[in-house]
N, C-alpha and C. Protein backbone atom coordinates (compact mmCIF):
# COMPACT_ATOMS: atom_id res chain seq x y z
N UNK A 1 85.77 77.86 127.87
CA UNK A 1 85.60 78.90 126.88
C UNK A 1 84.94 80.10 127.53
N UNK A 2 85.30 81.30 127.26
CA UNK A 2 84.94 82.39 127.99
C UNK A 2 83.53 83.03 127.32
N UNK A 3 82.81 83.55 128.24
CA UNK A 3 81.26 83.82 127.51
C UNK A 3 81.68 85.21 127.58
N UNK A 4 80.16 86.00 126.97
CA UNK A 4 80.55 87.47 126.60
C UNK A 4 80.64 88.33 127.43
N UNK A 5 80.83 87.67 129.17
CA UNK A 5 80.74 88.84 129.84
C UNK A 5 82.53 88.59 130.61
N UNK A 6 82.64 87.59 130.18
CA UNK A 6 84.49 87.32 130.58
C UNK A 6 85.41 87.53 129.06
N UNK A 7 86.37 87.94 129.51
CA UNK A 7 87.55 88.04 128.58
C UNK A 7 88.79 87.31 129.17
N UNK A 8 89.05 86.17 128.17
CA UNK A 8 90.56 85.34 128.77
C UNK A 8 91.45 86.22 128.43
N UNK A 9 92.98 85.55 128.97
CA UNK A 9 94.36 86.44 128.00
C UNK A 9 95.02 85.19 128.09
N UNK A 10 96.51 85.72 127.44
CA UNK A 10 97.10 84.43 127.38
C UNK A 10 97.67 83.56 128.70
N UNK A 11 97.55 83.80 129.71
CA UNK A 11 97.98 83.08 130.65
C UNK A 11 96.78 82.68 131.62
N UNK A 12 95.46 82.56 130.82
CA UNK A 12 94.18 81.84 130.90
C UNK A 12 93.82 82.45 132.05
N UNK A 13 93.84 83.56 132.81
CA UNK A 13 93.39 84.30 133.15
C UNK A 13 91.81 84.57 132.72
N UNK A 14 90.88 84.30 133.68
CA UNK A 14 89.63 85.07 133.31
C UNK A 14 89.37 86.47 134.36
N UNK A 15 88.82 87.28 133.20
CA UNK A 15 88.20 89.14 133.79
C UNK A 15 86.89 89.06 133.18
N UNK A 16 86.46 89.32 134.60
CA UNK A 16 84.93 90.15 133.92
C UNK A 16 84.98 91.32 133.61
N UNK A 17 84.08 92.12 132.53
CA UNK A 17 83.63 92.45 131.98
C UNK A 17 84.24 93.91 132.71
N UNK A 18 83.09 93.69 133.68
CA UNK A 18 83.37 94.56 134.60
C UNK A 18 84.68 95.26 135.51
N UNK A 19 85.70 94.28 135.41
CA UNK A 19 87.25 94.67 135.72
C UNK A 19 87.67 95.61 134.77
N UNK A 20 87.80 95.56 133.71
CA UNK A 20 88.06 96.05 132.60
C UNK A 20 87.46 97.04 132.23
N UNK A 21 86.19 97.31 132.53
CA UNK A 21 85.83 98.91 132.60
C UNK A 21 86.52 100.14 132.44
N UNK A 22 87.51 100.66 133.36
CA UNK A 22 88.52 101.15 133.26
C UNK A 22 88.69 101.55 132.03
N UNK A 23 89.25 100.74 131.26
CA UNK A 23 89.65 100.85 129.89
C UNK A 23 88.87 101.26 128.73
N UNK A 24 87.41 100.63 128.95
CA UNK A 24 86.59 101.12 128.05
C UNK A 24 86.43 101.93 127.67
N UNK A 25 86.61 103.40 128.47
CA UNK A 25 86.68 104.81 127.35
C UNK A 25 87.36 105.63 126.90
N UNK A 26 89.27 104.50 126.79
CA UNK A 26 90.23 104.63 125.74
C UNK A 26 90.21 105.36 124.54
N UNK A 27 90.35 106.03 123.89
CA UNK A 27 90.26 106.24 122.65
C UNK A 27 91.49 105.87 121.84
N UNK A 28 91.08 104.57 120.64
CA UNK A 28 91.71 103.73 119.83
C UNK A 28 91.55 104.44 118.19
N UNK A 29 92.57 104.96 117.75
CA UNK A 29 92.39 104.95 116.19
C UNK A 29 92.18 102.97 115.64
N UNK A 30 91.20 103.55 114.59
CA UNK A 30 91.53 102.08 113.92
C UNK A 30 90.76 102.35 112.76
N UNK A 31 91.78 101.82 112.14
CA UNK A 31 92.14 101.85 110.35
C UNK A 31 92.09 100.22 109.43
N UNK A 32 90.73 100.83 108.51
CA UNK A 32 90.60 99.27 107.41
C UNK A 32 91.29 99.76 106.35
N UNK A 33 92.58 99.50 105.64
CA UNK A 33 93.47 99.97 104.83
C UNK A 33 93.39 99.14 103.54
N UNK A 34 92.22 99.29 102.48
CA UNK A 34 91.83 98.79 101.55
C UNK A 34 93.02 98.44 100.83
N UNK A 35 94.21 100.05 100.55
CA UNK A 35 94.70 99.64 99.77
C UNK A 35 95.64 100.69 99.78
N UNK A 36 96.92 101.01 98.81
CA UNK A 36 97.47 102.45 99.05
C UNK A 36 98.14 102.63 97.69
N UNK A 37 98.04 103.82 97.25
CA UNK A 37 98.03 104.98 96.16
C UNK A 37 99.11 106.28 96.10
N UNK A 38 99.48 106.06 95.19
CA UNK A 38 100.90 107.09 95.34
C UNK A 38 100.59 108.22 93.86
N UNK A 39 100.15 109.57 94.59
CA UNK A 39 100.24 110.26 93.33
C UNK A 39 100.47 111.68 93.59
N UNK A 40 100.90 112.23 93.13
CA UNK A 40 101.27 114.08 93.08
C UNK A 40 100.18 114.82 93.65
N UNK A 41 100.79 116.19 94.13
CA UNK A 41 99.58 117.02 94.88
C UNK A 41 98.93 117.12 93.99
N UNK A 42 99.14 117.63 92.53
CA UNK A 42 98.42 117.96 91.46
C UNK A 42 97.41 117.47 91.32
N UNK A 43 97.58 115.63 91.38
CA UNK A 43 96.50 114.98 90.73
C UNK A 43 95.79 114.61 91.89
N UNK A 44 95.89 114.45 93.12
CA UNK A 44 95.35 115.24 94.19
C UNK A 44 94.39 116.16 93.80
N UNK A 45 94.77 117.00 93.90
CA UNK A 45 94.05 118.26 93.78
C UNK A 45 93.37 118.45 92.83
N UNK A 46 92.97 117.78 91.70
CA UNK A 46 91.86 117.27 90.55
C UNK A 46 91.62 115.84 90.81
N UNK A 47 91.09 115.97 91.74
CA UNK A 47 90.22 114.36 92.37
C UNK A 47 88.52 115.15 92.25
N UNK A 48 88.14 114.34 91.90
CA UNK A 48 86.61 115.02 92.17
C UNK A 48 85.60 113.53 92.96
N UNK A 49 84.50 114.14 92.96
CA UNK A 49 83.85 112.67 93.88
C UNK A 49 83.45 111.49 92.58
N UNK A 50 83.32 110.57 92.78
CA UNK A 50 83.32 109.97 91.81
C UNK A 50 84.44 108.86 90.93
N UNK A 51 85.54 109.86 91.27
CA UNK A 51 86.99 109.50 90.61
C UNK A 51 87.29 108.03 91.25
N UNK A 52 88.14 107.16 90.13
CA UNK A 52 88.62 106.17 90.69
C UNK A 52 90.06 106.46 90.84
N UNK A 53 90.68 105.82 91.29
CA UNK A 53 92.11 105.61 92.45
C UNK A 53 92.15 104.22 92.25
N UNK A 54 93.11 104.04 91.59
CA UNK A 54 93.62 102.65 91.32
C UNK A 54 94.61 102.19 92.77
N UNK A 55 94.35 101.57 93.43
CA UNK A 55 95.02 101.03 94.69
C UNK A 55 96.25 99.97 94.32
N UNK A 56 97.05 99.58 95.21
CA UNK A 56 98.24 98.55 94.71
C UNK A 56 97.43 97.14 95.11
N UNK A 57 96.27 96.52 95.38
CA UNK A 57 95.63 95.81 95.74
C UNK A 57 94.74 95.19 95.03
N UNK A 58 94.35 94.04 94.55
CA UNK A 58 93.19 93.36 93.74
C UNK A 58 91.99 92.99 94.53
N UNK A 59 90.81 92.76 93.94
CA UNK A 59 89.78 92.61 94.67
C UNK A 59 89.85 91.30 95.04
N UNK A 60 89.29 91.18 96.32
CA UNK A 60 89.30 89.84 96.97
C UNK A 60 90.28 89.86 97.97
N UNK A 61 91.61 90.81 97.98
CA UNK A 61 92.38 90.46 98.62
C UNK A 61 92.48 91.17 100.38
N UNK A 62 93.24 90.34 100.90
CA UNK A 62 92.76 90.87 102.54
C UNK A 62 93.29 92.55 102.50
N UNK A 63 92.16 93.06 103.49
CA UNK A 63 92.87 94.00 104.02
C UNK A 63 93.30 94.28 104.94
N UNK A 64 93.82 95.21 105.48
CA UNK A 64 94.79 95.18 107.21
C UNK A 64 94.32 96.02 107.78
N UNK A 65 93.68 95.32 109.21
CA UNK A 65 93.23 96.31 110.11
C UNK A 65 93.98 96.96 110.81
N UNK A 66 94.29 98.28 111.75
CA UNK A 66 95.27 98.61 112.46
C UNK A 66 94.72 99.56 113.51
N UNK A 67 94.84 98.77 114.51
CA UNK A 67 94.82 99.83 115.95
C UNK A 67 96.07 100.55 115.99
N UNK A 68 95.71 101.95 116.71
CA UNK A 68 96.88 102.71 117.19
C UNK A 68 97.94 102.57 116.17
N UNK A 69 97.91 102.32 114.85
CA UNK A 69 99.14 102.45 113.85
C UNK A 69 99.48 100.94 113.92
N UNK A 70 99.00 99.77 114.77
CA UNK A 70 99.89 98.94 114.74
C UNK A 70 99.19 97.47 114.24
N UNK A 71 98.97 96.76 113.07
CA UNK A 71 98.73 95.76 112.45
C UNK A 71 98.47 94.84 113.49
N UNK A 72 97.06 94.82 113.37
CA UNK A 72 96.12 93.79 114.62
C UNK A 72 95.68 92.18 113.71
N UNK A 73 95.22 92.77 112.97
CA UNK A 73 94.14 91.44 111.64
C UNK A 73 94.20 91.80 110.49
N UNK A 74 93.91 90.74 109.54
CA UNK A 74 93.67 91.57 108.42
C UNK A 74 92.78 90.32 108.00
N UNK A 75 91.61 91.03 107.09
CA UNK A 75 90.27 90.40 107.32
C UNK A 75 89.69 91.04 105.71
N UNK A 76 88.42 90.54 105.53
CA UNK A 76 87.67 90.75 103.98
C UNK A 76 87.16 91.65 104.07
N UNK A 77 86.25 92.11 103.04
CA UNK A 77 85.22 93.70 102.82
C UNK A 77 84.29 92.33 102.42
N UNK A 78 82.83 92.94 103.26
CA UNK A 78 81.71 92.06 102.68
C UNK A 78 80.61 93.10 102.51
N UNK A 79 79.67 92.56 102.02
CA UNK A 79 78.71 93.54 101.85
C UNK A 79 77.33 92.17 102.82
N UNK A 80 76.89 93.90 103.66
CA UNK A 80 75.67 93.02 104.45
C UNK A 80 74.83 93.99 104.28
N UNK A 81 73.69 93.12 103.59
CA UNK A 81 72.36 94.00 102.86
C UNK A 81 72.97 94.81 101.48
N UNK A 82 72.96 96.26 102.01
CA UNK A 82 73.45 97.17 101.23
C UNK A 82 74.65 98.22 101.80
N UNK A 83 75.07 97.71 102.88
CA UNK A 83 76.58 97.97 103.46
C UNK A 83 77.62 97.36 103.43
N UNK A 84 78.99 98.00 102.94
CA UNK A 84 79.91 97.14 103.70
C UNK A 84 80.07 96.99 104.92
N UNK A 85 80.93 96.09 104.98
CA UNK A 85 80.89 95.36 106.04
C UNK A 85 82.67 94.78 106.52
């Protein structure tokens, strides 16, 4: 099992930490996509803060994480302390 300073891949390959460097100052979009909403510029444009937005999604249900546009996990909303999480 690989500790936190190795990273396996699939052909059980171990890298330290340190190989991989390189990469570390990538810049990755990544998106927690609660949920998605379809409505006119109009009603858009009378959003105020506060407003709810009914999503196509129920509570509890997963949401989808996405690097670079492209569906990695999809995982819960928790709350830790007084953050989500």
């Amino acid at each position: 099992m690989a500790d936190r300073d190795t990273i396996s891949n699939p052909d059980d390959e171990i890298h330290s930490a340190s190989e991989l460097e390189a990469v570390f100052d990538v810049p990755v979009k990544v998106q927690a996509v609660l949920g998605k909403a379809r409505m006119e510029v109009s009603q858009l444009l009378r959003l105020s803060p506060g407003a709810v937005v009914e999503l196509d999604r129920r509570v509890g249900e997963a949401i989808d994480i996405y690097v670079n546009n492209r569906l990695v996990a999809r995982g819960e909303v928790v709350m830790v302390e007084e953050h989500l999480g």
